[in-house]
PDB file of N, CA and C in Angstrom:
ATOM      1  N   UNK A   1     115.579 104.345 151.383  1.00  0.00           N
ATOM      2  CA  UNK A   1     114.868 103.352 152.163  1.00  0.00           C
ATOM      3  C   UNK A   1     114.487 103.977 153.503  1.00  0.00           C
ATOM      4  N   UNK A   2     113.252 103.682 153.722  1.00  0.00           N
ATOM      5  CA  UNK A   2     113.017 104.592 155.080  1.00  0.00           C
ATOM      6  C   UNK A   2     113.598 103.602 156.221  1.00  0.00           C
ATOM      7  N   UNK A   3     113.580 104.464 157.197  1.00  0.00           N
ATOM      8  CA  UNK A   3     113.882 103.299 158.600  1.00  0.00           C
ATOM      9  C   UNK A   3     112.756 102.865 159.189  1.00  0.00           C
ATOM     10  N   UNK A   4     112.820 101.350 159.928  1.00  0.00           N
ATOM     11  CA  UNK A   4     112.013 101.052 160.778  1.00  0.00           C
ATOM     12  C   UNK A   4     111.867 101.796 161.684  1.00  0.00           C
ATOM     13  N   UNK A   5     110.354 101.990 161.929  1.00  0.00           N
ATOM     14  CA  UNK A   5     109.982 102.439 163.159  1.00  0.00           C
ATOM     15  C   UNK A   5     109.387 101.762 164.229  1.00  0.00           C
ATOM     16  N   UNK A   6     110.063 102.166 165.667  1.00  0.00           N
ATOM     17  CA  UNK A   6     109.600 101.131 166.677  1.00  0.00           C
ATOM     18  C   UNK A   6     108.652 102.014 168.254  1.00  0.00           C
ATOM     19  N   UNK A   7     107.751 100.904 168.153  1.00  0.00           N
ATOM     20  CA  UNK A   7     107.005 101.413 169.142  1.00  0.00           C
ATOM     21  C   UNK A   7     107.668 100.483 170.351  1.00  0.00           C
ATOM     22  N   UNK A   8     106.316 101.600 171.432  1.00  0.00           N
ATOM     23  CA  UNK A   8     106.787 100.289 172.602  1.00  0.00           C
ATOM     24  C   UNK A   8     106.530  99.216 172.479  1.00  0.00           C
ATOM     25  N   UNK A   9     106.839  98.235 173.774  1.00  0.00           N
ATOM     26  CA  UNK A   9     106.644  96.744 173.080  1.00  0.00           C
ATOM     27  C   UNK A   9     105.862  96.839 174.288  1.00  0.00           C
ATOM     28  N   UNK A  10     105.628  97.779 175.492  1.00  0.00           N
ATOM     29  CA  UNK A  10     104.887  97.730 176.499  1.00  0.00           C
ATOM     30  C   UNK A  10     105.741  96.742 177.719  1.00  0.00           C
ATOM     31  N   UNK A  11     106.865  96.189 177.745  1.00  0.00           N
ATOM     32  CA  UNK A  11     107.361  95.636 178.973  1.00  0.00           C
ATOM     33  C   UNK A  11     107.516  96.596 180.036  1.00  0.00           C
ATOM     34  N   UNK A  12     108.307  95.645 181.219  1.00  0.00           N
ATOM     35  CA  UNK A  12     108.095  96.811 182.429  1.00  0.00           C
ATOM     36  C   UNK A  12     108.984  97.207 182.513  1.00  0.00           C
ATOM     37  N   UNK A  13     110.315  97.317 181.306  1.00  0.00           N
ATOM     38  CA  UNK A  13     111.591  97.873 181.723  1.00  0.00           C
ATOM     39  C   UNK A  13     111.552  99.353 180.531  1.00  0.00           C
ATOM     40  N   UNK A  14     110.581  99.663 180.228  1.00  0.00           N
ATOM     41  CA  UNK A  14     110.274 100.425 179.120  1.00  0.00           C
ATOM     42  C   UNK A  14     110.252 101.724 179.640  1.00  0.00           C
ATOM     43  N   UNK A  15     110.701 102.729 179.438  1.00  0.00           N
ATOM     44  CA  UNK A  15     111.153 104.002 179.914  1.00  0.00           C
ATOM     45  C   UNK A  15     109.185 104.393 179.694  1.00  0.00           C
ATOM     46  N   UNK A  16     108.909 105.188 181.013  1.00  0.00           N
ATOM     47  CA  UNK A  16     107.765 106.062 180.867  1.00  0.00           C
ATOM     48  C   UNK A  16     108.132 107.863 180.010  1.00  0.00           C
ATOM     49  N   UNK A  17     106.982 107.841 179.819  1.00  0.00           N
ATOM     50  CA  UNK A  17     106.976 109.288 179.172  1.00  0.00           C
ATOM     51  C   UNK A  17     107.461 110.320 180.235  1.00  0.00           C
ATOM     52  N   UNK A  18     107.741 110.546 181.118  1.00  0.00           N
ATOM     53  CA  UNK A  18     107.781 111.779 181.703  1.00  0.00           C
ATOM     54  C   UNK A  18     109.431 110.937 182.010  1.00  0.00           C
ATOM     55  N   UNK A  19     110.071 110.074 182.626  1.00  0.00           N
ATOM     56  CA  UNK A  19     111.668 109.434 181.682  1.00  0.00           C
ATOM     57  C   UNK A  19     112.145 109.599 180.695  1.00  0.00           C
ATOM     58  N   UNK A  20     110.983 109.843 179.816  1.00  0.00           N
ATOM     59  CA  UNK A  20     111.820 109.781 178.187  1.00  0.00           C
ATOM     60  C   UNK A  20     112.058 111.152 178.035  1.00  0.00           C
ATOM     61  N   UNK A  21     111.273 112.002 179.288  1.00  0.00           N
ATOM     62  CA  UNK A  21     111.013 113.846 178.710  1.00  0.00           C
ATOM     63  C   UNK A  21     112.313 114.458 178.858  1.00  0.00           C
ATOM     64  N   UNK A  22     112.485 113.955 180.118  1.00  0.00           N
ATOM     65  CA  UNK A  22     113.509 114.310 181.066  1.00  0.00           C
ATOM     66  C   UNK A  22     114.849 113.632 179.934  1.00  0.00           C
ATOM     67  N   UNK A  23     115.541 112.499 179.630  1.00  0.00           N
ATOM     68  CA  UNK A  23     116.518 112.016 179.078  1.00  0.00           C
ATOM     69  C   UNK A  23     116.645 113.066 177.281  1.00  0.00           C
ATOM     70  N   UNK A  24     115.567 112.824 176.884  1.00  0.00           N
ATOM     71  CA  UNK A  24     115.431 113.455 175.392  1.00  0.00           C
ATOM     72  C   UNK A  24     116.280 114.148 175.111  1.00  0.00           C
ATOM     73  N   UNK A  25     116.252 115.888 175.976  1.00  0.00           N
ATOM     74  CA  UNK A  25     117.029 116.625 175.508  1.00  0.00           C
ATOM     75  C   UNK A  25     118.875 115.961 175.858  1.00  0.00           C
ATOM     76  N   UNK A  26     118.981 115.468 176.198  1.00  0.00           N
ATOM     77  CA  UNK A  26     120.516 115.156 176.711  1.00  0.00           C
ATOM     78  C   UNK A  26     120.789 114.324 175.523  1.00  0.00           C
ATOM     79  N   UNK A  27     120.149 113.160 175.147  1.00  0.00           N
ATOM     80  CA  UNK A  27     120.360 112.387 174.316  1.00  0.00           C
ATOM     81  C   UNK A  27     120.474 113.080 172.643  1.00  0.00           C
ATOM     82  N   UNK A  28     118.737 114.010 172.406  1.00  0.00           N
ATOM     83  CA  UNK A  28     118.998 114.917 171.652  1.00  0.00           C
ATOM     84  C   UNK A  28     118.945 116.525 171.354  1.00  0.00           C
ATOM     85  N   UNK A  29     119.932 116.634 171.310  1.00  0.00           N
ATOM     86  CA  UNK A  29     119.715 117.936 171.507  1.00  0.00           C
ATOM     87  C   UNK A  29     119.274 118.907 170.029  1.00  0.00           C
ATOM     88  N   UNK A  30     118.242 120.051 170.667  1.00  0.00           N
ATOM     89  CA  UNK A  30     117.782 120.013 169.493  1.00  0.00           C
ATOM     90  C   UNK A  30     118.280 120.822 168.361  1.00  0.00           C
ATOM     91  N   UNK A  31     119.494 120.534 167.663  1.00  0.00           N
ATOM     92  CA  UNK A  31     120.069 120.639 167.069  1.00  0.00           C
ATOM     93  C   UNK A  31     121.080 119.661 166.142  1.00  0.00           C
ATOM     94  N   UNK A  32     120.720 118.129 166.847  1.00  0.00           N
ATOM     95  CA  UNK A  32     120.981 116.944 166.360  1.00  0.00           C
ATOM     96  C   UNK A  32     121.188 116.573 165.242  1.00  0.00           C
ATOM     97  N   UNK A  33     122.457 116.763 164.357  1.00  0.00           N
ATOM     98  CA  UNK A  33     122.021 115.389 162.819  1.00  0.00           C
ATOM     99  C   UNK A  33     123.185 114.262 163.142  1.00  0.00           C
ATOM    100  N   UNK A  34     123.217 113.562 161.938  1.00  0.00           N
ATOM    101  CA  UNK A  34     124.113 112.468 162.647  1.00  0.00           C
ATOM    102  C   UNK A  34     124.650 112.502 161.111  1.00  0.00           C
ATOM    103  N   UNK A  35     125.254 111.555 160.364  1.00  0.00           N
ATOM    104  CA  UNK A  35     126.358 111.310 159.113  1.00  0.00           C
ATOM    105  C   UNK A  35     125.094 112.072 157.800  1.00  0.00           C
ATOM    106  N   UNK A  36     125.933 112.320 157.611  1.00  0.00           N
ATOM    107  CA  UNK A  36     125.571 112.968 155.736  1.00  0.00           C
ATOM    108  C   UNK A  36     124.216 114.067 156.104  1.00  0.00           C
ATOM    109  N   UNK A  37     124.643 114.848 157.032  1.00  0.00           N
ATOM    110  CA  UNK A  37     123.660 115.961 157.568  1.00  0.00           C
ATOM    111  C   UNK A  37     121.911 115.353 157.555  1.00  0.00           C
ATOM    112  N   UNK A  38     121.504 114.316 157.915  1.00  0.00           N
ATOM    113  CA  UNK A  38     120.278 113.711 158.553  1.00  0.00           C
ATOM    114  C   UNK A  38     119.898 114.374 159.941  1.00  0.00           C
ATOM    115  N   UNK A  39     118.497 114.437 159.610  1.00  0.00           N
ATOM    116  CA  UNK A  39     118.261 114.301 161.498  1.00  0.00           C
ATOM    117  C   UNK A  39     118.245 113.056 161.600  1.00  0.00           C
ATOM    118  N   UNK A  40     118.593 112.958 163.094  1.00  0.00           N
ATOM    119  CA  UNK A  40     118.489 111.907 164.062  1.00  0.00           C
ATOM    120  C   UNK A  40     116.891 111.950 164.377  1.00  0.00           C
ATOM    121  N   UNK A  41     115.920 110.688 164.626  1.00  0.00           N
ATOM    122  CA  UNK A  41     114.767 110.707 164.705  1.00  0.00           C
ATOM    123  C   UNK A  41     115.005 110.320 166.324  1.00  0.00           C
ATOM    124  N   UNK A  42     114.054 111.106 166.961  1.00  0.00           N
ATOM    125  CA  UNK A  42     114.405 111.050 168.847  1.00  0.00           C
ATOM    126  C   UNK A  42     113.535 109.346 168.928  1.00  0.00           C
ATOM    127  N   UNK A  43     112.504 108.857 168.097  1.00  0.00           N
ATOM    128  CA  UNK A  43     111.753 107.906 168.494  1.00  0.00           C
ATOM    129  C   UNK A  43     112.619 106.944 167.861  1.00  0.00           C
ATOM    130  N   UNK A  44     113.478 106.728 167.843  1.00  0.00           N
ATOM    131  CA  UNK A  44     114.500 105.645 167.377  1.00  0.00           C
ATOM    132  C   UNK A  44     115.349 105.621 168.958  1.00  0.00           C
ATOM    133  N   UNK A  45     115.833 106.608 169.520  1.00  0.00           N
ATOM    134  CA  UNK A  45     116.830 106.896 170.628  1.00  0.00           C
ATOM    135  C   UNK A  45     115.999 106.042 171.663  1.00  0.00           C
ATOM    136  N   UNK A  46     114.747 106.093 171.610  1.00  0.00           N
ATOM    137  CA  UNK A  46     113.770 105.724 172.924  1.00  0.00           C
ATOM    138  C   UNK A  46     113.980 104.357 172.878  1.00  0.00           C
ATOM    139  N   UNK A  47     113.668 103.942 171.638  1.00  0.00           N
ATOM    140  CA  UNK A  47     113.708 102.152 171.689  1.00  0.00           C
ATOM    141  C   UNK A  47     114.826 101.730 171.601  1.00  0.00           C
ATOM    142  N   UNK A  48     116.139 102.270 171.187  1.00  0.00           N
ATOM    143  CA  UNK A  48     117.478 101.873 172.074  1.00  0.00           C
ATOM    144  C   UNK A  48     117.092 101.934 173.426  1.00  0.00           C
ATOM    145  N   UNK A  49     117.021 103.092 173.823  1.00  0.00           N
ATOM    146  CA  UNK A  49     117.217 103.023 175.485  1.00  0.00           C
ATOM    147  C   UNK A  49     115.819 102.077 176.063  1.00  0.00           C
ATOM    148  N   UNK A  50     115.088 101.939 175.380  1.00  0.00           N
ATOM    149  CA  UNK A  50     113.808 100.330 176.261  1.00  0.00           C
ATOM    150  C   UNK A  50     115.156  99.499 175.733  1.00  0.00           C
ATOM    151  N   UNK A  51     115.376  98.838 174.727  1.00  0.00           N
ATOM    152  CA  UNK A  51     116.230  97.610 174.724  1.00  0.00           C
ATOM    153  C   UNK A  51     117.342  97.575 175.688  1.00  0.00           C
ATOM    154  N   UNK A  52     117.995  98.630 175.665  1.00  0.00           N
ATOM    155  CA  UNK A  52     118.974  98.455 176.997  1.00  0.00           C
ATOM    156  C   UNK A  52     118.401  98.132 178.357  1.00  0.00           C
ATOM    157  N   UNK A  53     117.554  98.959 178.603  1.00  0.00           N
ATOM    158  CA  UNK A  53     117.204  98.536 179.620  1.00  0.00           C
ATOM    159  C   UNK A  53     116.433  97.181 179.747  1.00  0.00           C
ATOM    160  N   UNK A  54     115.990  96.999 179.054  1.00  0.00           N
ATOM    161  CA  UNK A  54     115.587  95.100 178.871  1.00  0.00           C
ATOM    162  C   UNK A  54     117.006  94.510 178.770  1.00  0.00           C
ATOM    163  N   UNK A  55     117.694  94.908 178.037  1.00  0.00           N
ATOM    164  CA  UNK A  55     118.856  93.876 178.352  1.00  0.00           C
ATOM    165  C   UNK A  55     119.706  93.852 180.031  1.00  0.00           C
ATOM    166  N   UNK A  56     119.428  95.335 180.196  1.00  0.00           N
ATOM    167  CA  UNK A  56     120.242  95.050 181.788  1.00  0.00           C
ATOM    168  C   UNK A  56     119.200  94.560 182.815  1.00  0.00           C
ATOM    169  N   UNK A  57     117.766  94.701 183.134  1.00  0.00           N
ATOM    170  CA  UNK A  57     116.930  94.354 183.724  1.00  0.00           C
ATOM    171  C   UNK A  57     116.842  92.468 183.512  1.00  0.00           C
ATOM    172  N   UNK A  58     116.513  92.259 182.533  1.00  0.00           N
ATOM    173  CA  UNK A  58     116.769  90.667 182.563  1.00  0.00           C
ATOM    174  C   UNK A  58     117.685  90.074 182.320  1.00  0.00           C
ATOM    175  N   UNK A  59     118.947  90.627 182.252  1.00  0.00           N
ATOM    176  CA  UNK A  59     119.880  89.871 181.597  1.00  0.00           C
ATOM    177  C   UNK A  59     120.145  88.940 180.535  1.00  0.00           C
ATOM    178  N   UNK A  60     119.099  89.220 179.402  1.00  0.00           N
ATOM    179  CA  UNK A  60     119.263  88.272 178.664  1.00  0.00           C
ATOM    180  C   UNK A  60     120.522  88.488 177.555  1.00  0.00           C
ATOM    181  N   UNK A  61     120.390  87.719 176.536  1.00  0.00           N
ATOM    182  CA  UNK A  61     121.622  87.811 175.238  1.00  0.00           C
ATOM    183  C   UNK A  61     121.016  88.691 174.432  1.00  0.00           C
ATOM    184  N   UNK A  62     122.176  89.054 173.693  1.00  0.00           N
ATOM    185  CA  UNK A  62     122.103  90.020 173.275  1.00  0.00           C
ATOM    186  C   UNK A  62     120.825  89.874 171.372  1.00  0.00           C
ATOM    187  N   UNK A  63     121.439  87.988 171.345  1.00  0.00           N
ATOM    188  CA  UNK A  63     120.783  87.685 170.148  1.00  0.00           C
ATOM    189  C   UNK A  63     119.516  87.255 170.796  1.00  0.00           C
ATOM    190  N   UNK A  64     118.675  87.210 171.842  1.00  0.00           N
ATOM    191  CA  UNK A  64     117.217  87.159 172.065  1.00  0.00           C
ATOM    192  C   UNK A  64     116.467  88.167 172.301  1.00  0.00           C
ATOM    193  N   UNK A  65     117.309  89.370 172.179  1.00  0.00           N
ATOM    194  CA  UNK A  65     116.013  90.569 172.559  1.00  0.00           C
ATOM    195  C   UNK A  65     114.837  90.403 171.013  1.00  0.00           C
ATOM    196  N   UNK A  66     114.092  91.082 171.884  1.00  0.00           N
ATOM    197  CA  UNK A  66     112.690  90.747 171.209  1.00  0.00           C
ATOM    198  C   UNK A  66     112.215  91.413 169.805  1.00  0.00           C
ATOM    199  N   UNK A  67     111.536  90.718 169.172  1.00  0.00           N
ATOM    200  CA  UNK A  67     111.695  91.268 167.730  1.00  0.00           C
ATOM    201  C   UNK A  67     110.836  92.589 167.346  1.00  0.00           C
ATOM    202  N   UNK A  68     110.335  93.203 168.809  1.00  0.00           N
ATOM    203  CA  UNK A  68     109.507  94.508 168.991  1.00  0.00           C
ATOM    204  C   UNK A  68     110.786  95.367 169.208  1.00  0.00           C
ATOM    205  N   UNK A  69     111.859  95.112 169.357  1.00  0.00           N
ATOM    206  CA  UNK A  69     112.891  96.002 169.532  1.00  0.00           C
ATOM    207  C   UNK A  69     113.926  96.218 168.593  1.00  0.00           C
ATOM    208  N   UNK A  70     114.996  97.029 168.472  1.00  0.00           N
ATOM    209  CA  UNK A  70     115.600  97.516 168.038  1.00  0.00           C
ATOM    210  C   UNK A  70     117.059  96.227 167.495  1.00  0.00           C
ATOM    211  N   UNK A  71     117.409  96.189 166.116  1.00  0.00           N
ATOM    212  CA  UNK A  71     118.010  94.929 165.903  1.00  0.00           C
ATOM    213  C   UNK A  71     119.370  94.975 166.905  1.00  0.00           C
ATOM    214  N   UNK A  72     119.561  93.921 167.549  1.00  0.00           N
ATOM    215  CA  UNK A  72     121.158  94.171 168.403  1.00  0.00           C
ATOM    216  C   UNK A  72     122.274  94.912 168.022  1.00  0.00           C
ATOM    217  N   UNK A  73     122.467  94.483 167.162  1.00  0.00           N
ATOM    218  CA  UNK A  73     124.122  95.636 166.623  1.00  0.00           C
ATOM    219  C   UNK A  73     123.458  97.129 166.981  1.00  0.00           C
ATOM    220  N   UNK A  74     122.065  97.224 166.730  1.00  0.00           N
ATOM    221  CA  UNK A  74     122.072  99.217 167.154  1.00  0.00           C
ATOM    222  C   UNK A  74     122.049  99.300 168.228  1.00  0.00           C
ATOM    223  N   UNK A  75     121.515  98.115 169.306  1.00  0.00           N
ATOM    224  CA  UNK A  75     121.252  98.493 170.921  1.00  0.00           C
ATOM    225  C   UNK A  75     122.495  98.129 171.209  1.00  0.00           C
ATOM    226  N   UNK A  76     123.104  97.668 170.599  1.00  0.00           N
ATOM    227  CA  UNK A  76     124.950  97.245 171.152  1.00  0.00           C
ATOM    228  C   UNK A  76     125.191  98.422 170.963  1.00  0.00           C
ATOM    229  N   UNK A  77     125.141  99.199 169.688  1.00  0.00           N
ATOM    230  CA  UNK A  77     125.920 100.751 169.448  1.00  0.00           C
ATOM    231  C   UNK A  77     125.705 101.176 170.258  1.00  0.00           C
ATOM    232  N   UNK A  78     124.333 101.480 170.412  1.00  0.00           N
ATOM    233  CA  UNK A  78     124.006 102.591 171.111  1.00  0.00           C
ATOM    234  C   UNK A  78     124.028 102.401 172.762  1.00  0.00           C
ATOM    235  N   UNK A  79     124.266 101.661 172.817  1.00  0.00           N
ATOM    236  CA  UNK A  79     125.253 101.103 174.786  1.00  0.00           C
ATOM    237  C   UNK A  79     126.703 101.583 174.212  1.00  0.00           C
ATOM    238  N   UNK A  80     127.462 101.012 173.462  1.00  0.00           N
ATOM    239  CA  UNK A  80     128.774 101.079 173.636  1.00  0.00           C
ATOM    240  C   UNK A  80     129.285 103.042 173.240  1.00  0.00           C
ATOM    241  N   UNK A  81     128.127 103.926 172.764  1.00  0.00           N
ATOM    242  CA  UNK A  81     128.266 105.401 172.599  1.00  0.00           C
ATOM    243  C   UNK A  81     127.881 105.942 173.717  1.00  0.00           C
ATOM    244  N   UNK A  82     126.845 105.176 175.169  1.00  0.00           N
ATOM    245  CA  UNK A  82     126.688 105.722 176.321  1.00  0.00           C
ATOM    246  C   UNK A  82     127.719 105.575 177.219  1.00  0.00           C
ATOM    247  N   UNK A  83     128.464 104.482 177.131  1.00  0.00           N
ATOM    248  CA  UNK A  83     129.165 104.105 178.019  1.00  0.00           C
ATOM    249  C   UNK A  83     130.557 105.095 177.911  1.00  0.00           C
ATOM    250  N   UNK A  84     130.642 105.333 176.451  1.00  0.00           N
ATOM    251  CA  UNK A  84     131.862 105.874 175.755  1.00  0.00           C
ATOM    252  C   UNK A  84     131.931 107.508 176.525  1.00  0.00           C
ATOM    253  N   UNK A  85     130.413 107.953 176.441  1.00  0.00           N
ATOM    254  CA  UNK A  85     129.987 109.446 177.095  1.00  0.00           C
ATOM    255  C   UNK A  85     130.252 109.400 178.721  1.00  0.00           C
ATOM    256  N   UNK A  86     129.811 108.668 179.197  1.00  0.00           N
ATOM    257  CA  UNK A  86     130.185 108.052 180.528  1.00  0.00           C
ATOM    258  C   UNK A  86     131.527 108.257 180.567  1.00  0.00           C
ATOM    259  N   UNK A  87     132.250 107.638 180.063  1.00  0.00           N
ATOM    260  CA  UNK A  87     133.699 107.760 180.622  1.00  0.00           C
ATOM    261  C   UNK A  87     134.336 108.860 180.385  1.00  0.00           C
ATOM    262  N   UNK A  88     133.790 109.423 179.230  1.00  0.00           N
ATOM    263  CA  UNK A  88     134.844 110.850 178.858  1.00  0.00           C
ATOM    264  C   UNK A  88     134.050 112.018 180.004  1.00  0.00           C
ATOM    265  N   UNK A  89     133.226 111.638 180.382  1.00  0.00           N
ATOM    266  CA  UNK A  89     132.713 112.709 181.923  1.00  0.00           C
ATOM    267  C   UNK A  89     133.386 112.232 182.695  1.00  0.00           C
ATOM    268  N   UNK A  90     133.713 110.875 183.219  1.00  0.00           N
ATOM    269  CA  UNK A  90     134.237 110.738 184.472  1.00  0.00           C
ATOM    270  C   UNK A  90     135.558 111.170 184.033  1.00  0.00           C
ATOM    271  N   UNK A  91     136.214 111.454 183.378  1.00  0.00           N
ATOM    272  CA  UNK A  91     137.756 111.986 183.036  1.00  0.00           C
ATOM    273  C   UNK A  91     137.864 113.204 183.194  1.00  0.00           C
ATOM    274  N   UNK A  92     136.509 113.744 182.610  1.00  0.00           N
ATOM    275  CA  UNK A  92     136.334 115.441 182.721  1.00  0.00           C
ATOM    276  C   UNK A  92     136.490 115.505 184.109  1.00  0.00           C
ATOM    277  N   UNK A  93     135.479 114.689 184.842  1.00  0.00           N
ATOM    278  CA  UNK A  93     135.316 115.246 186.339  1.00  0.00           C
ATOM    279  C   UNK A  93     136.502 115.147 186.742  1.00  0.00           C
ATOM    280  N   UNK A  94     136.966 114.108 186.716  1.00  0.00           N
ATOM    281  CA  UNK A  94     138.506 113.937 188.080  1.00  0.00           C
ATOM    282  C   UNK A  94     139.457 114.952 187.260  1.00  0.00           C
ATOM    283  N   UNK A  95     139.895 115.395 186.572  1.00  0.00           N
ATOM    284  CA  UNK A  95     140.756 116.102 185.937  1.00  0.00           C
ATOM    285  C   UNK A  95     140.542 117.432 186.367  1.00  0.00           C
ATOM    286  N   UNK A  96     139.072 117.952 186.798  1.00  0.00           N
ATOM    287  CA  UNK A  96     138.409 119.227 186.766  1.00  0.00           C
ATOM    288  C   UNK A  96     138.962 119.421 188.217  1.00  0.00           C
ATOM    289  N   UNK A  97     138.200 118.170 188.581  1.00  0.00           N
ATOM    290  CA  UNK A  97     137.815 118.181 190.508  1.00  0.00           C
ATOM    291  C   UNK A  97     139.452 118.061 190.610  1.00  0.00           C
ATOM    292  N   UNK A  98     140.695 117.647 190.441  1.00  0.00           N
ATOM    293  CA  UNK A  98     141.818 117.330 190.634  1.00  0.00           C
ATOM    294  C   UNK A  98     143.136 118.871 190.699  1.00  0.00           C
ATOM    295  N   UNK A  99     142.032 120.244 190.053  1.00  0.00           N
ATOM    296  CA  UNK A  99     142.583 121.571 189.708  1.00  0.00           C
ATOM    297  C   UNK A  99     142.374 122.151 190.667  1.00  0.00           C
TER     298      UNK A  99
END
């Protein structure tokens, strides 16, 4: 089954191209697969990161983001795997900075 593919939806919390250039490689690097040796498609990563940022910009729920976006449980994942990266740096840092 192929995956949906998502464009922009054009809001104003929507990462610009020269944002998305800059984040890409961090997010993927190009050497990326994810379970059962797949690539990871980078234009899937983008419309997580517009839905997040629509969700933190307006604050809405998580069951009204818009049906141009990415279904919730993946923009939930894919927040709760940034946040997860987030913290295991800030552990790195103080542990590093603490030597």
């Amino acid at each position: 089954m192929a995956a949906k593919t998502y464009r922009s939806a054009g809001y104003d919390t929507d990462l610009s191209d020269a944002e998305w250039e800059l984040l890409k490689p961090l997010i993927y690097p190009a050497d990326a697969r994810r379970g059962r040796g797949r690539w990871r498609d980078p234009n899937s990563g983008r419309a997580n990161l517009d839905a997040i940022c629509y969700v933190l910009k307006t604050g809405c729920q998580w069951s009204l983001l818009p049906k141009e976006l990415p279904p919730k449980s993946t923009v939930h994942d894919a927040l709760a795997r940034c946040i997860a990266i987030m913290q295991a740096w800030q552990g790195f840092e103080k542990s590093y900075c603490a030597a």
